[in-house]
Protein backbone atom coordinates (compact mmCIF):
# COMPACT_ATOMS: atom_id res chain seq x y z
CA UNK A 1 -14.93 19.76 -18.77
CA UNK A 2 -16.89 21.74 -20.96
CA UNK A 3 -19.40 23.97 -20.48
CA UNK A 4 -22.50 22.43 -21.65
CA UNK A 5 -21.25 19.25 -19.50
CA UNK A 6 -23.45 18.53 -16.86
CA UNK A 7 -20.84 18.53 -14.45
CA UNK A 8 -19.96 22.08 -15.37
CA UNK A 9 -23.29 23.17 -15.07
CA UNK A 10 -24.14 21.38 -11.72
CA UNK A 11 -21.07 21.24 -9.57
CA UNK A 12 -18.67 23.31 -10.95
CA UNK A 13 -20.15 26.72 -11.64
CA UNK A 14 -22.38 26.81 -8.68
CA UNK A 15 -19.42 26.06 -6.72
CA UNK A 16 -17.75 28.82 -8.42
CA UNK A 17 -20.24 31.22 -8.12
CA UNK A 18 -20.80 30.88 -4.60
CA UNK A 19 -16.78 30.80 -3.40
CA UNK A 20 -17.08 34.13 -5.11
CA UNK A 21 -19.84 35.46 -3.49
CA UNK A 22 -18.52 34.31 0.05
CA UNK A 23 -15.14 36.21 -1.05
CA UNK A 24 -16.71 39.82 -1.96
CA UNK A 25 -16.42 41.10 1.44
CA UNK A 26 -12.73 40.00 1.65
CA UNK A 27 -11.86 42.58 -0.68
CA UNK A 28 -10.74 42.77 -4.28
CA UNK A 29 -7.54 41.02 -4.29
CA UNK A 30 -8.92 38.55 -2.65
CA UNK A 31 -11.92 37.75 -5.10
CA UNK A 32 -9.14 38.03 -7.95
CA UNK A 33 -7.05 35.34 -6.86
CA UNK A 34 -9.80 33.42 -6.32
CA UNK A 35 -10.97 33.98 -9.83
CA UNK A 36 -7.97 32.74 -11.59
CA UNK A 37 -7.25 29.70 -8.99
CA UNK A 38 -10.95 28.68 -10.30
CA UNK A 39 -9.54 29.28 -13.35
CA UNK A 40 -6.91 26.81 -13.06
CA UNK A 41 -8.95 24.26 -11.99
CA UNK A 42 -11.38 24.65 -14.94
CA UNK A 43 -8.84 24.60 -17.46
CA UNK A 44 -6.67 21.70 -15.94
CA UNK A 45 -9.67 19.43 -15.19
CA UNK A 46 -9.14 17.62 -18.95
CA UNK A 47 -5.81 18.38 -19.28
CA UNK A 48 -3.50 18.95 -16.08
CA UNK A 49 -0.42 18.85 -18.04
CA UNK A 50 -0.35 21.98 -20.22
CA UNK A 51 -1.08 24.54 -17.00
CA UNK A 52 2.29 25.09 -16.59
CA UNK A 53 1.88 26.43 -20.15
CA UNK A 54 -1.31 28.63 -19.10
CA UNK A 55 0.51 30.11 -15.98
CA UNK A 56 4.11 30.21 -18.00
CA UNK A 57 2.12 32.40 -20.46
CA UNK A 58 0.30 34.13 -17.95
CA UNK A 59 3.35 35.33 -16.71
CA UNK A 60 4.74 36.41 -20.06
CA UNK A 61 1.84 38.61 -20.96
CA UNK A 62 1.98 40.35 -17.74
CA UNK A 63 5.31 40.94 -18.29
CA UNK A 64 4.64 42.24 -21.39
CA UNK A 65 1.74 44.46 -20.09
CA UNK A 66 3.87 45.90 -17.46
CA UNK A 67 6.83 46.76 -19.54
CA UNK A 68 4.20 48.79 -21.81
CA UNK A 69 2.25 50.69 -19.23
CA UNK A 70 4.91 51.55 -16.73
CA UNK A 71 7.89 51.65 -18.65
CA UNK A 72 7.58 52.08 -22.78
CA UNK A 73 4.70 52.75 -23.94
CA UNK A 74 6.68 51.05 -27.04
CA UNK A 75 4.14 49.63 -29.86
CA UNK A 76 7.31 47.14 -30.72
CA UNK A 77 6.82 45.61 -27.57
CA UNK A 78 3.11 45.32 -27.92
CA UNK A 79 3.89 43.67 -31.17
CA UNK A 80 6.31 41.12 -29.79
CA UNK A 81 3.35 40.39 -27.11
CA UNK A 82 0.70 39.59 -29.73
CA UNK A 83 3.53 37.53 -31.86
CA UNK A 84 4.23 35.66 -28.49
CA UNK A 85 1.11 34.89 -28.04
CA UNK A 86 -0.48 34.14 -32.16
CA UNK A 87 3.27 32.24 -31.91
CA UNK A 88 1.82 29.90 -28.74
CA UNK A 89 -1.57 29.56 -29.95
CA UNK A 90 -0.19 28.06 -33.47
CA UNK A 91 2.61 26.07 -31.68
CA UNK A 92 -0.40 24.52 -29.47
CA UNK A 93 -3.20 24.21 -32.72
CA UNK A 94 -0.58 22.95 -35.42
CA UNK A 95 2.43 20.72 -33.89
């Protein structure tokens, strides 16, 4: 889907937009997870098989994000988070 696609533009997003706005008042975790579930969906409409690759690296980077704000502070592991992820994007662009 993409999103000058008519289906984007008339099913999806409205869709989106208003399961968001019916899950404001259930607080802000709430309207998070429902972000990135509609994030999944958007993402895996073309191409189911690589979100296990989205949520894998997902889960990397907020590993990496936690070991730098709670534990290190450490620019080497910032640095091994931004070759993990130039690493993924060239893996996914050039093979």
């Amino acid at each position: 889907m993409l999103f000058n696609s008519y289906s984007f533009l008339f099913l999806f997003f409205p869709a989106a937009l208003a399961g968001y706005y019916l899950c404001r008042k259930a607080g802000e975790g709430v309207k998070n997870i429902y972000l990135i579930a509609v994030s999944f969906v958007f993402y895996s409409w073309s191409a189911p098989q690589y979100l296990p690759v989205l949520i894998a690296g997902m889960a990397v980077n907020y590993g990496f994000g936690w070991q730098i704000e709670r534990v290190s502070h450490s620019k080497q592991v910032l640095a091994a988070g931004l070759v993990f992820n130039i690493g993924l994007l060239g893996c996914f662009k050039y093979l």
